[in-house]
N, C-alpha and C. Protein backbone atom coordinates (compact mmCIF):
# COMPACT_ATOMS: atom_id res chain seq x y z
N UNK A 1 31.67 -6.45 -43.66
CA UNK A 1 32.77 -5.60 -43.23
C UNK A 1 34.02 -5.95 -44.03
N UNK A 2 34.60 -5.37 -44.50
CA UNK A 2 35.69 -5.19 -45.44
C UNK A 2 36.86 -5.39 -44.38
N UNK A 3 38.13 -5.93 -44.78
CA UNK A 3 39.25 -6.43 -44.04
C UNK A 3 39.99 -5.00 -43.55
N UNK A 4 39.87 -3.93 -44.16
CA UNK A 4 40.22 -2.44 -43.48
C UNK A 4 39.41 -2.20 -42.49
N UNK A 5 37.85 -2.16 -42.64
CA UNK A 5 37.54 -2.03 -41.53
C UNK A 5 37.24 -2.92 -40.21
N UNK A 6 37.58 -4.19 -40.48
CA UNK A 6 38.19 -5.22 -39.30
C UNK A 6 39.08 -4.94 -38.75
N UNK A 7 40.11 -4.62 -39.94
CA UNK A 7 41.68 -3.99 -38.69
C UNK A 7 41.44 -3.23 -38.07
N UNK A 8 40.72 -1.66 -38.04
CA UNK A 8 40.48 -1.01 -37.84
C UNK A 8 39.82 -1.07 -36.10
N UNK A 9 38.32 -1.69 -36.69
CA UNK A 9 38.22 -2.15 -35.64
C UNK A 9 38.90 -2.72 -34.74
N UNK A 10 39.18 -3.50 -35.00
CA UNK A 10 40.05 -4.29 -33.90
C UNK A 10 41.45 -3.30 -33.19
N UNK A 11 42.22 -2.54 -33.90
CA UNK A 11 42.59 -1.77 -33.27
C UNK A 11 41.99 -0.63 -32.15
N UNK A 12 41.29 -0.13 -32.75
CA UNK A 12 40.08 0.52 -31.69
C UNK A 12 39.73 -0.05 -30.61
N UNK A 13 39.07 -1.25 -30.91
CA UNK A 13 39.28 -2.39 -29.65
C UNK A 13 40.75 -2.60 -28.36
N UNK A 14 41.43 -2.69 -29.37
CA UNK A 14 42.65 -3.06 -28.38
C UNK A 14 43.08 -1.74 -27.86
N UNK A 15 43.12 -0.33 -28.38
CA UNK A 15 42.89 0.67 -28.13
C UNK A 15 42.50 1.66 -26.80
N UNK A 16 41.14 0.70 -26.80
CA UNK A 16 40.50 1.20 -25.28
C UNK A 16 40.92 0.04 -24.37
N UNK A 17 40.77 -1.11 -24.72
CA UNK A 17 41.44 -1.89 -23.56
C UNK A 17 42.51 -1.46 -22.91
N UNK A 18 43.79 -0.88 -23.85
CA UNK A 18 44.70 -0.21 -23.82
C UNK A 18 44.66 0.78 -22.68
N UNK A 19 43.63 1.58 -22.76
CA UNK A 19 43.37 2.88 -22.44
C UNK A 19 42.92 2.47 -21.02
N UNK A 20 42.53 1.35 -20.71
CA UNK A 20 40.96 0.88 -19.48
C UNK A 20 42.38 0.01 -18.68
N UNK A 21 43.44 -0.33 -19.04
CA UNK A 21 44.46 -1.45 -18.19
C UNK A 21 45.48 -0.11 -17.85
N UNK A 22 45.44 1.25 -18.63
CA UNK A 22 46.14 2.46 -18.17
C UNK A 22 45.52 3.01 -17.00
N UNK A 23 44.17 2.88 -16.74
CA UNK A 23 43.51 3.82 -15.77
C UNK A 23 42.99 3.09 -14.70
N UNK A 24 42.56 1.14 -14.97
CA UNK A 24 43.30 0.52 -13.51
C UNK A 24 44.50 0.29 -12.70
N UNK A 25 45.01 0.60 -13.68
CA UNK A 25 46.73 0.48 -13.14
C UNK A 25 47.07 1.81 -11.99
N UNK A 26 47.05 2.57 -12.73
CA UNK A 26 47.26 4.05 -12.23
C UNK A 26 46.23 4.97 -11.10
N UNK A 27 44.76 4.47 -11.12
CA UNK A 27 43.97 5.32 -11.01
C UNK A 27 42.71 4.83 -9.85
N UNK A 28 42.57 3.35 -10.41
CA UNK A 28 41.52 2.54 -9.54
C UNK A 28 42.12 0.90 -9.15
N UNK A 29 42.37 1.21 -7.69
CA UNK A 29 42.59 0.52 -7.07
C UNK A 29 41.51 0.04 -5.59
N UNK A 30 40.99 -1.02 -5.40
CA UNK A 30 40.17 -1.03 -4.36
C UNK A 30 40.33 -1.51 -3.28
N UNK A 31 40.36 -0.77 -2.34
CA UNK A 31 40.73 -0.87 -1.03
C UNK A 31 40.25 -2.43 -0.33
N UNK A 32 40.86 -3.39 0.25
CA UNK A 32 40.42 -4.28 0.93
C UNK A 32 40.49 -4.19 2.67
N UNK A 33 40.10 -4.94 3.39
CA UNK A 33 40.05 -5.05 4.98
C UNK A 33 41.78 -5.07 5.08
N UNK A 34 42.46 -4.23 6.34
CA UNK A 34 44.07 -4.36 6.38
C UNK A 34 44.25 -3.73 5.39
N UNK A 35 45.70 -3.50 5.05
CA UNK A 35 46.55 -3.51 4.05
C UNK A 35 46.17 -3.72 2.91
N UNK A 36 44.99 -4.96 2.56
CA UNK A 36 45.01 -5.42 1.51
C UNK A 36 44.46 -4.15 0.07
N UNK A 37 44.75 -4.62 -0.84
CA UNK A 37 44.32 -3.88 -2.69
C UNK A 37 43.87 -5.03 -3.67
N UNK A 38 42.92 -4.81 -4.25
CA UNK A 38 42.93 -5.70 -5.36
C UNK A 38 42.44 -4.49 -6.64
N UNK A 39 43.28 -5.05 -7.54
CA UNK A 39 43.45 -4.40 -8.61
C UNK A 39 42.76 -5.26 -9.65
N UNK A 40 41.98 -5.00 -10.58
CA UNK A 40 41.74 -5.62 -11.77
C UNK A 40 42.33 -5.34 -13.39
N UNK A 41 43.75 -5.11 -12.91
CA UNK A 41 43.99 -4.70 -14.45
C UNK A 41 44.28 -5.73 -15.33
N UNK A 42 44.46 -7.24 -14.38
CA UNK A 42 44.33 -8.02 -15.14
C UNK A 42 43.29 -8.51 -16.05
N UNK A 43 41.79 -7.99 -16.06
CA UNK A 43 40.90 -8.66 -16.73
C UNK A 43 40.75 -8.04 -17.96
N UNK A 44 41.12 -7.06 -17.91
CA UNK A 44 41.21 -6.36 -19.69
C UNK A 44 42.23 -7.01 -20.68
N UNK A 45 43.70 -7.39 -20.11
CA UNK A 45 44.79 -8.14 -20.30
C UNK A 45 43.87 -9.77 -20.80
N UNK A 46 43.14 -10.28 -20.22
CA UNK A 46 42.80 -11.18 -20.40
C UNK A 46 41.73 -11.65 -21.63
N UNK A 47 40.93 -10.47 -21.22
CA UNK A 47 39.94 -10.01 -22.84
C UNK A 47 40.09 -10.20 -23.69
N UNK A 48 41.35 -9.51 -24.39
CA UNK A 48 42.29 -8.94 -25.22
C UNK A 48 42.91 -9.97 -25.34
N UNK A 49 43.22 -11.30 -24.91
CA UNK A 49 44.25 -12.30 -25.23
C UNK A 49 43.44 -13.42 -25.88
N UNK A 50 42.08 -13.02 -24.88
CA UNK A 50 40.79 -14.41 -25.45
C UNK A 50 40.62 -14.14 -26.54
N UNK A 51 40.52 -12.86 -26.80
CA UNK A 51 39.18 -12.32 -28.17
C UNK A 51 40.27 -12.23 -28.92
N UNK A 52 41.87 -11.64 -29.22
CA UNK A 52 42.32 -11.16 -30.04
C UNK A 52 43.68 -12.33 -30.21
N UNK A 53 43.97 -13.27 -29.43
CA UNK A 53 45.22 -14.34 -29.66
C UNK A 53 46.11 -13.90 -28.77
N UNK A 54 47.09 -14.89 -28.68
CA UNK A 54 48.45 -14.41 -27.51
C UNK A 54 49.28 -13.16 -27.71
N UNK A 55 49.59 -12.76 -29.21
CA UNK A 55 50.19 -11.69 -29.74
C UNK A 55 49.74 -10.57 -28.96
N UNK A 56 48.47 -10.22 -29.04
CA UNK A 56 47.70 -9.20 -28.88
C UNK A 56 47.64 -9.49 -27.20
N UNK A 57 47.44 -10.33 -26.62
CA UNK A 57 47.29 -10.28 -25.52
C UNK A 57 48.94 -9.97 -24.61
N UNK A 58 49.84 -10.55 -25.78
CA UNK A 58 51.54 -9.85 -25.05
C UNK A 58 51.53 -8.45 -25.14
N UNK A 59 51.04 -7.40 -26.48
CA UNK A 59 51.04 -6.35 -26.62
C UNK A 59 50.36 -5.68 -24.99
N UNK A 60 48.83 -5.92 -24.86
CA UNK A 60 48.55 -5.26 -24.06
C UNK A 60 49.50 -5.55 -22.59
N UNK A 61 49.72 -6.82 -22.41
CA UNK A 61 50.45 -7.35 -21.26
C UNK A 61 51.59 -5.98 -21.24
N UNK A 62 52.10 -5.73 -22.64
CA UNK A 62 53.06 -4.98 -22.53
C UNK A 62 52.78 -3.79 -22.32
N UNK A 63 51.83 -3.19 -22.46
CA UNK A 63 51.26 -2.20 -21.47
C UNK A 63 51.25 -1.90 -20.23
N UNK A 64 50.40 -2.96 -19.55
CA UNK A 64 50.09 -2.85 -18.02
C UNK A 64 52.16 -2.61 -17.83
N UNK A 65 52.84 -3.37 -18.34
CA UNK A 65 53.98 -4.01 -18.02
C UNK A 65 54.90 -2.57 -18.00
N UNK A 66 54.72 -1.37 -18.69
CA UNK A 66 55.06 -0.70 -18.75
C UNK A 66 54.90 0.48 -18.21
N UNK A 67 53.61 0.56 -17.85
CA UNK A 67 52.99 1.61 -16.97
C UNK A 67 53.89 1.14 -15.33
N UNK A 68 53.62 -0.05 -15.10
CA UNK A 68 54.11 -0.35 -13.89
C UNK A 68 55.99 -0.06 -14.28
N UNK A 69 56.10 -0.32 -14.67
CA UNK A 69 58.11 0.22 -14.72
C UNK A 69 58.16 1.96 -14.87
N UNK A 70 57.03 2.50 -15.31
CA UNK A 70 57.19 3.79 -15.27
C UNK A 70 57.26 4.46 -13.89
N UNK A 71 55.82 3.97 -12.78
CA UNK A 71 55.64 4.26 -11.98
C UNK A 71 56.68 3.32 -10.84
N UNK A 72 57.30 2.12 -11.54
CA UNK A 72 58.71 1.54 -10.39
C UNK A 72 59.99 2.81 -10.15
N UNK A 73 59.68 3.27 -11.65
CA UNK A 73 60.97 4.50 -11.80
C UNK A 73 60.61 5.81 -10.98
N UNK A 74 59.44 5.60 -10.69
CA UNK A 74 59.18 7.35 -10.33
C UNK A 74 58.93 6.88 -8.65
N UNK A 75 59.38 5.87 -8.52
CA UNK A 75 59.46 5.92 -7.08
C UNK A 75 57.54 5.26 -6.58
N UNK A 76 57.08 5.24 -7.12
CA UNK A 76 55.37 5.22 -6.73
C UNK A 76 54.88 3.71 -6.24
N UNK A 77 55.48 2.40 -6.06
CA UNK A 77 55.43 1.48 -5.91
C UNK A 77 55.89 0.96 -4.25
N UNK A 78 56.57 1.87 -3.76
CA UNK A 78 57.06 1.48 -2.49
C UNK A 78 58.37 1.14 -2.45
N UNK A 79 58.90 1.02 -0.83
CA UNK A 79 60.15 0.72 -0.73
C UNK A 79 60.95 -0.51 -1.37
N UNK A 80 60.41 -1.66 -1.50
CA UNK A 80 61.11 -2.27 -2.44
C UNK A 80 61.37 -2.86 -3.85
N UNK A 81 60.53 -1.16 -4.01
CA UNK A 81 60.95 -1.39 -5.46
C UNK A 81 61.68 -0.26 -5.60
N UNK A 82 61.76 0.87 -5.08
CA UNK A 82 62.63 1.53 -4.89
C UNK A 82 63.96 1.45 -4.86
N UNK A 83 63.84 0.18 -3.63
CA UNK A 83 65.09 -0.39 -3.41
C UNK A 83 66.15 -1.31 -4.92
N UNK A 84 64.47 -2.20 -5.54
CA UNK A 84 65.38 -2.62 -7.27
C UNK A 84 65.76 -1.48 -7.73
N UNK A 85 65.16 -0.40 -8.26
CA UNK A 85 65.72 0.51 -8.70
C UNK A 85 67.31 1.09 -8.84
N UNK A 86 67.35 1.31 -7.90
CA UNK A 86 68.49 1.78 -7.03
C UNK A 86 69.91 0.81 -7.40
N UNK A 87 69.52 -0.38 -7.05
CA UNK A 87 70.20 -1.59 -7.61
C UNK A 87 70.60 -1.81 -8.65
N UNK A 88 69.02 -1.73 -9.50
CA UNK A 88 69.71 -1.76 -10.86
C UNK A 88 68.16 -1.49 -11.65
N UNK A 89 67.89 -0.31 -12.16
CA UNK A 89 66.74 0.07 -12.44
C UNK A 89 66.49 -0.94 -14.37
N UNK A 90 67.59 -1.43 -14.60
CA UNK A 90 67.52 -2.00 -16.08
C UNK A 90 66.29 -3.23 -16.19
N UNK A 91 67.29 -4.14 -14.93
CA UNK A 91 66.63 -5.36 -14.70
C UNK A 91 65.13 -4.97 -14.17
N UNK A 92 65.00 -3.97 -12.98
CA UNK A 92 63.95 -3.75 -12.33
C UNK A 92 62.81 -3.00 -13.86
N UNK A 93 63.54 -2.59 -15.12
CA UNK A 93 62.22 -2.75 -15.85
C UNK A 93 62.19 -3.30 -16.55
N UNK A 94 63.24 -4.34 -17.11
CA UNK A 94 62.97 -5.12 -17.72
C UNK A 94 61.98 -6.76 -16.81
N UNK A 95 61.90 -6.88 -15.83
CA UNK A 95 61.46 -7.57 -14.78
C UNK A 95 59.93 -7.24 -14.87
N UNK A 96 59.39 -5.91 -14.53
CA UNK A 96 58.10 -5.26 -15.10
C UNK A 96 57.16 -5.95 -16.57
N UNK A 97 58.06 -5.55 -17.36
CA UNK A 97 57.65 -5.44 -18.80
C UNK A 97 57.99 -7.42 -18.91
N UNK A 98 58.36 -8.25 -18.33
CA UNK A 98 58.65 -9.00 -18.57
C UNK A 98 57.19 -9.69 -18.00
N UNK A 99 56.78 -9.62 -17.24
CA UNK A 99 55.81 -10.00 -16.50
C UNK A 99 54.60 -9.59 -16.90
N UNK A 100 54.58 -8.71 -17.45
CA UNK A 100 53.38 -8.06 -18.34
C UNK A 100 53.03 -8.60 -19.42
N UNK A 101 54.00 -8.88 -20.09
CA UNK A 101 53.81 -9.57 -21.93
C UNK A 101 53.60 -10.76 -21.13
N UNK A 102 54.05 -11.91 -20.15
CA UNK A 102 53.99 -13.06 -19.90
C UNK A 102 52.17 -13.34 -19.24
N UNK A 103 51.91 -12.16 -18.30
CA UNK A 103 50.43 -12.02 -17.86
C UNK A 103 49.25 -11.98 -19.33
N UNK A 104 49.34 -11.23 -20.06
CA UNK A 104 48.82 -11.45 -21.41
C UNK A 104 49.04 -12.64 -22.38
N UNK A 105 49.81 -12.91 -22.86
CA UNK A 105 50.82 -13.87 -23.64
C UNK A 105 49.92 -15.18 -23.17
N UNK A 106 50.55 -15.87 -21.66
CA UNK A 106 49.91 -17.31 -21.57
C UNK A 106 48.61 -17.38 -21.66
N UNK A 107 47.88 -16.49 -20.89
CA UNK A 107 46.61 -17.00 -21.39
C UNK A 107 46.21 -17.02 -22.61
N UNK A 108 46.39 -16.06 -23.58
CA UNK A 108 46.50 -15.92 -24.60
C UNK A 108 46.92 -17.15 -25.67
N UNK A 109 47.90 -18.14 -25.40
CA UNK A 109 47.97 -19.31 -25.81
C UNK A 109 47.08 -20.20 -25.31
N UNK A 110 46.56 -20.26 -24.20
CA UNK A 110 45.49 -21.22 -23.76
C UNK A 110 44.30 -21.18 -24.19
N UNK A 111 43.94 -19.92 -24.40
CA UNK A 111 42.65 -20.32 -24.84
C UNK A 111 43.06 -20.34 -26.29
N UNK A 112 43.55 -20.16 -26.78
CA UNK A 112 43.46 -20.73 -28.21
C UNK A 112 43.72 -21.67 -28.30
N UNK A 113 44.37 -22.77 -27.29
CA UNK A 113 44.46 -24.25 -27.63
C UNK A 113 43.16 -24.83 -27.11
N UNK A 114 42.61 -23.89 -26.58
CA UNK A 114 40.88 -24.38 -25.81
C UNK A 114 39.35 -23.95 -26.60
N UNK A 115 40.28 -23.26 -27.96
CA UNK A 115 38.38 -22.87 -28.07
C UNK A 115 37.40 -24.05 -28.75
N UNK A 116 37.94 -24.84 -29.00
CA UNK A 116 36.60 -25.84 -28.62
C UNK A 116 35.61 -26.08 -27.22
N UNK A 117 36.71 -25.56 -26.26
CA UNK A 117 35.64 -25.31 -24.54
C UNK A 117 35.90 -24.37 -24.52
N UNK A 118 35.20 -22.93 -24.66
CA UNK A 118 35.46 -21.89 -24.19
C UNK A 118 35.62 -21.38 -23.22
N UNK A 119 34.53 -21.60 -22.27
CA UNK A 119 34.31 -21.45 -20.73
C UNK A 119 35.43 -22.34 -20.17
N UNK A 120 35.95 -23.13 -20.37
CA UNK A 120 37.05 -23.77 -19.60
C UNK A 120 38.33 -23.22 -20.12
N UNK A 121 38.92 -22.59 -21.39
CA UNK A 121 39.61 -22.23 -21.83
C UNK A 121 39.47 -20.47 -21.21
N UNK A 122 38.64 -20.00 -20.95
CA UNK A 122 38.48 -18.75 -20.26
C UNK A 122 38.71 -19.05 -18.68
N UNK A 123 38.34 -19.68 -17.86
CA UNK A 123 38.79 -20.11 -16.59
C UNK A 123 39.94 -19.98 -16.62
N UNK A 124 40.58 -20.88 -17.23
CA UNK A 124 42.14 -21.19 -17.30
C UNK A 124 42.74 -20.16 -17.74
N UNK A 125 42.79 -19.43 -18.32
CA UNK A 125 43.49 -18.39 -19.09
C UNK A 125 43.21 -16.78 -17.98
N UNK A 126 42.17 -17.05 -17.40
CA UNK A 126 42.17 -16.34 -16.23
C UNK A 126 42.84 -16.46 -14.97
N UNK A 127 42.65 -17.70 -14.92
CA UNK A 127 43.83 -17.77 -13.85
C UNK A 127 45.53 -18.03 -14.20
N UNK A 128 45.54 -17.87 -14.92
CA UNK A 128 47.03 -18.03 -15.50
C UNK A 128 47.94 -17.00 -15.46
N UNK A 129 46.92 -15.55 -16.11
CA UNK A 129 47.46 -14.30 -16.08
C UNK A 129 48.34 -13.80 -14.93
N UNK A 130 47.51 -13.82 -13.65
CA UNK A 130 48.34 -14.13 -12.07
C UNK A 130 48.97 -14.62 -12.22
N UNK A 131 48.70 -15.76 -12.23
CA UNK A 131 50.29 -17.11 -12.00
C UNK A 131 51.36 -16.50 -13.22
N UNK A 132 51.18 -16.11 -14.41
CA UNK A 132 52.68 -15.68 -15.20
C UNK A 132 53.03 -14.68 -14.53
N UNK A 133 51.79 -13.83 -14.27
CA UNK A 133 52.21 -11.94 -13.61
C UNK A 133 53.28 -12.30 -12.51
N UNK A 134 53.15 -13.02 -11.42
CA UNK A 134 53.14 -13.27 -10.23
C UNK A 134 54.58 -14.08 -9.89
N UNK A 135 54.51 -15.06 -10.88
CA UNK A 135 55.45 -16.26 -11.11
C UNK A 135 56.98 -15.39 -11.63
N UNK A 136 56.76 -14.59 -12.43
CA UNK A 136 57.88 -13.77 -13.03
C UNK A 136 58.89 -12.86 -12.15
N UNK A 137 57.46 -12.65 -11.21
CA UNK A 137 58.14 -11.37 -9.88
C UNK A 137 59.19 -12.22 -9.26
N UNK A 138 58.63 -13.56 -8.90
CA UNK A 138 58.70 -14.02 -7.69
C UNK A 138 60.36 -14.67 -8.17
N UNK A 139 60.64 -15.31 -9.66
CA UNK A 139 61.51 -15.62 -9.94
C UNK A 139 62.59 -14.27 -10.06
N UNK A 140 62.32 -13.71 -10.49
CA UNK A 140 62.99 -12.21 -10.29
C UNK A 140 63.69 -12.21 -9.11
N UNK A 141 62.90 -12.34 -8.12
CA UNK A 141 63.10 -12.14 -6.70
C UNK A 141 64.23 -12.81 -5.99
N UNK A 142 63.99 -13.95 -6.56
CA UNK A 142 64.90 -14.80 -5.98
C UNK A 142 66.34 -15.57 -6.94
N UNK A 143 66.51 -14.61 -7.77
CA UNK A 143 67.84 -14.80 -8.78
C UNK A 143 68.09 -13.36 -8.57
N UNK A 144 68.49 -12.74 -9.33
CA UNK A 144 68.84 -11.10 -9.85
C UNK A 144 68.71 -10.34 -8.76
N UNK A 145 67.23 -10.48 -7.47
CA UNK A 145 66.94 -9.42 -6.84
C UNK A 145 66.93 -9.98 -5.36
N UNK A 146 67.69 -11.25 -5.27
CA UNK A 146 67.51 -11.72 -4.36
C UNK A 146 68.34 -10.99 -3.09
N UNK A 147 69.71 -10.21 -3.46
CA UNK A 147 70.02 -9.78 -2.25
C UNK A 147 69.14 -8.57 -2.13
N UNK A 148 69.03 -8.04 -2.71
CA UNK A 148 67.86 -6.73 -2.57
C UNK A 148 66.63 -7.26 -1.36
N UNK A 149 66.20 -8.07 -1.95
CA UNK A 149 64.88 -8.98 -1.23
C UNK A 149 65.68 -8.91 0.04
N UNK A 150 66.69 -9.70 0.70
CA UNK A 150 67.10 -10.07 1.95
C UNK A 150 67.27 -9.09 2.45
N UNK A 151 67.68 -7.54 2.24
CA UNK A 151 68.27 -6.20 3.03
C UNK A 151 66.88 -5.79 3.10
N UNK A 152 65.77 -6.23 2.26
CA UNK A 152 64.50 -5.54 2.30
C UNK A 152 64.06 -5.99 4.16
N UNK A 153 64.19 -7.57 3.50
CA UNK A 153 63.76 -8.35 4.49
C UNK A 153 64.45 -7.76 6.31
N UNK A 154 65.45 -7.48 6.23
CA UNK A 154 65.94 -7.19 7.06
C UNK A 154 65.96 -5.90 7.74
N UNK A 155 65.37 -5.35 6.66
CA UNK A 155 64.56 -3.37 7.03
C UNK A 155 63.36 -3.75 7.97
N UNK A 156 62.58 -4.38 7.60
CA UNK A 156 61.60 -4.76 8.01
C UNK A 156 60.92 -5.72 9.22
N UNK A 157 62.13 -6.06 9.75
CA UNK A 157 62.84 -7.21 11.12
C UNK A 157 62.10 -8.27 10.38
N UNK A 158 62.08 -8.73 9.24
CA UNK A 158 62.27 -10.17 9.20
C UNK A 158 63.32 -11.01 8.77
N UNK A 159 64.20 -10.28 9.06
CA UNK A 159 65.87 -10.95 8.61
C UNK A 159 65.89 -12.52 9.44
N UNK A 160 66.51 -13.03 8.82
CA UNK A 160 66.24 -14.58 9.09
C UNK A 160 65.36 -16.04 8.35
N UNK A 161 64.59 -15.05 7.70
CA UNK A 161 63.61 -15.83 7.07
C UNK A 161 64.15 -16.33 6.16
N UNK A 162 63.97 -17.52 4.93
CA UNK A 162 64.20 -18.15 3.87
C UNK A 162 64.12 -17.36 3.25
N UNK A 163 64.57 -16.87 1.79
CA UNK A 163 64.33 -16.29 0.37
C UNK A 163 62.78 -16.69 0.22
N UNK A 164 63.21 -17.88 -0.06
CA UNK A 164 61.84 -18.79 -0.77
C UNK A 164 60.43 -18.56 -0.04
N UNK A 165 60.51 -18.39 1.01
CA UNK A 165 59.49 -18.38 2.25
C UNK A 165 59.43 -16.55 2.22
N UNK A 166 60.02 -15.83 2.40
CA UNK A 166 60.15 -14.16 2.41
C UNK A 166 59.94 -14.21 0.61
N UNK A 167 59.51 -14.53 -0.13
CA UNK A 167 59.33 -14.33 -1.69
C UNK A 167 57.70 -14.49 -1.64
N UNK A 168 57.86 -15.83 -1.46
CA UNK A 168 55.99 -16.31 -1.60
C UNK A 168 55.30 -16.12 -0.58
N UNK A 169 55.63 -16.07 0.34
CA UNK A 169 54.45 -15.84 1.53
C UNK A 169 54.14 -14.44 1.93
N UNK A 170 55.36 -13.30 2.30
CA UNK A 170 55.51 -12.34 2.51
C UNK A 170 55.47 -11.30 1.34
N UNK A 171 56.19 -11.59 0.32
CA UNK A 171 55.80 -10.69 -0.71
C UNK A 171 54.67 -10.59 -1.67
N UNK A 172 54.52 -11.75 -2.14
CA UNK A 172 53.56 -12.25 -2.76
C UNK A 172 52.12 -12.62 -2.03
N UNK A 173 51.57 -13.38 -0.74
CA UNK A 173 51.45 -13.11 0.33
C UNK A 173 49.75 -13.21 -0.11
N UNK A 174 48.64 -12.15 0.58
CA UNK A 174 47.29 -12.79 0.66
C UNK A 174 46.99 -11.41 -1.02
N UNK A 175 47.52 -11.09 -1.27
CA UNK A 175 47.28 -10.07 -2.63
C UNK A 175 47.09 -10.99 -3.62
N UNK A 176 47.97 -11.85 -3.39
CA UNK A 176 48.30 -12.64 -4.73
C UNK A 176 46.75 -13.66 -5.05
N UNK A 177 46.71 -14.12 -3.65
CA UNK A 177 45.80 -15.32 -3.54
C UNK A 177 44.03 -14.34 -4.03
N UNK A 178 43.77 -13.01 -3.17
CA UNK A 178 42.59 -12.03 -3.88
C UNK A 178 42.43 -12.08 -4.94
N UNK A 179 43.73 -11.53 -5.60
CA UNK A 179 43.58 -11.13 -7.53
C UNK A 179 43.62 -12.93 -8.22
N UNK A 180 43.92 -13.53 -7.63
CA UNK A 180 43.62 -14.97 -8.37
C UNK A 180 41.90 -15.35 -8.24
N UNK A 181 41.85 -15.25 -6.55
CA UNK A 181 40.70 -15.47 -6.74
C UNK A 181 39.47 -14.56 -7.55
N UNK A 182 39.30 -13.20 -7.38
CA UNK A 182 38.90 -12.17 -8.24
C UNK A 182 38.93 -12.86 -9.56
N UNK A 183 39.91 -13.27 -10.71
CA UNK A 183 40.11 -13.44 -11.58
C UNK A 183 39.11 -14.49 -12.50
N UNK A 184 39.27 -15.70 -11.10
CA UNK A 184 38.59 -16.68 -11.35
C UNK A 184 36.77 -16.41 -11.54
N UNK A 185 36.68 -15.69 -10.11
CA UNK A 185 35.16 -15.07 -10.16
C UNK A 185 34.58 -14.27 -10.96
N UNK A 186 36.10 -13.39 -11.83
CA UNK A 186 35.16 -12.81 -12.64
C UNK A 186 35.38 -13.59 -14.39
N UNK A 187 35.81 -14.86 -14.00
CA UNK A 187 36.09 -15.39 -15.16
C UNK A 187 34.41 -15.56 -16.16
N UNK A 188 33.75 -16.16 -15.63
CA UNK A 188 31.91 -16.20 -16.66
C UNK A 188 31.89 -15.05 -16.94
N UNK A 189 32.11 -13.57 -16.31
CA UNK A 189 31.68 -12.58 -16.62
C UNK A 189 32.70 -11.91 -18.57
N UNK A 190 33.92 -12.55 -17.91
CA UNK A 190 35.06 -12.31 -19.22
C UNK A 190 34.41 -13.10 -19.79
N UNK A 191 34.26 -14.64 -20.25
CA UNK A 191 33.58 -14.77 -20.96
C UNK A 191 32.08 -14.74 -21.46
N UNK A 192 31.08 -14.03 -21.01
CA UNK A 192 30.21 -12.88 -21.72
C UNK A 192 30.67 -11.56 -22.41
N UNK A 193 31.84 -11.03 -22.00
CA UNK A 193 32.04 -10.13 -22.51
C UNK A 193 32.91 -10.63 -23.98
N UNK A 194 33.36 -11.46 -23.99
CA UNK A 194 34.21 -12.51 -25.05
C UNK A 194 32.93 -12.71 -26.22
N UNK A 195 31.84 -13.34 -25.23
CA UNK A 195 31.11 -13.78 -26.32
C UNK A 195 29.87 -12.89 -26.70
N UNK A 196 29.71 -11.39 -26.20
CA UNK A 196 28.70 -10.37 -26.80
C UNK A 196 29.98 -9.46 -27.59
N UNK A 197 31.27 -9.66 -27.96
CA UNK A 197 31.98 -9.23 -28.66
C UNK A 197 32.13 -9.73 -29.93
N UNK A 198 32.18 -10.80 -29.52
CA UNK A 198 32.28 -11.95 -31.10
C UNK A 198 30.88 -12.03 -31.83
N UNK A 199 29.86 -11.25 -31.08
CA UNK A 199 28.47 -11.60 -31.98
C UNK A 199 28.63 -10.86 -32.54
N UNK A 200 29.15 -9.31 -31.97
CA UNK A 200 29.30 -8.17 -32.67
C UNK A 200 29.91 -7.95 -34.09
């Protein structure tokens, strides 16, 4: 294969990943027991960071990252994001898109400091994606969006509560802990798909 048609490829590649983190985001979401959703748009994000480096894995990050600020703007996320909006819709997408390149991005450095263990460098880089996705909100939350958070809090009769405690427990809450765990479980499966790509 000639170095044109490597790029090539590989764009194509990142392409549909592209295309597959647009249509979990937007389209397929799976219902859990309660309230709960778990979303997998992180595992394409993660793919894309193993197989292609951190660069490539910020690009797509910057995807998911962007779809979600589109749909923060159009109101489709719920009341408190509505509520950032409103506040200050700049931060509320730069906050998005910030969290997106960071969900792609770290793992994306990890496993490249891991591919001598792959499978452990894929674990890790799977669960990481959450923790940057997650970690970004949550700091968000509690600098820039923190009075937002408290009037939320207080729509909702839990006025009284800590920031810190109304950030991680309540917002962040049993979603967070699903899509981590999800992540992890479907971590062997990312790496098969890592490694029937690279034979390719």
């Amino acid at each position: 294969m000639t170095n044109t048609q490597a790029k090539t490829l590989r764009l194509v590649e990142l392409g549909l990943l592209a295309a597959l983190i647009i249509l979990l985001q937007t389209v397929i979401v799976i219902p859990l027991p309660g309230s709960l959703t778990l979303s997998l748009v992180l595992v394409p994000i993660v793919v894309g960071a193993i197989l292609f480096g951190p660069a490539a894995g910020a690009l797509l990050g910057g995807v998911f990252g962007v779809v979600v600020a589109i749909m923060a703007v159009q109101g489709q996320l719920g009341l408190l994001t509505n509520m950032m909006v409103a506040y200050n819709p700049l931060l509320t997408v730069v906050i998005c898109v910030l969290k997106g390149v960071a969900a792609g991005w770290v793992p994306g450095l990890i496993a490249a400091s891991l591919k001598g263990k792959p499978m452990l460098g894929t674990v890790l880089a799977a669960a990481a994606a959450p923790l940057a996705n997650t970690g970004i909100f949550v700091l968000g939350m509690l600098t820039v969006f923190r009075g937002v958070m408290l009037e939320f809090a207080e729509n909702i009769g839990m006025g009284g509560t800590t920031a810190v405690y109304f950030a991680i427990v309540v917002l962040v809450g049993v979603n967070f802990i699903v899509e981590f765990a999800a992540n992890l479980i479907l971590s062997p499966a990312i790496a098969s798909i890592v490694r029937a790509v690279k034979k390719m």
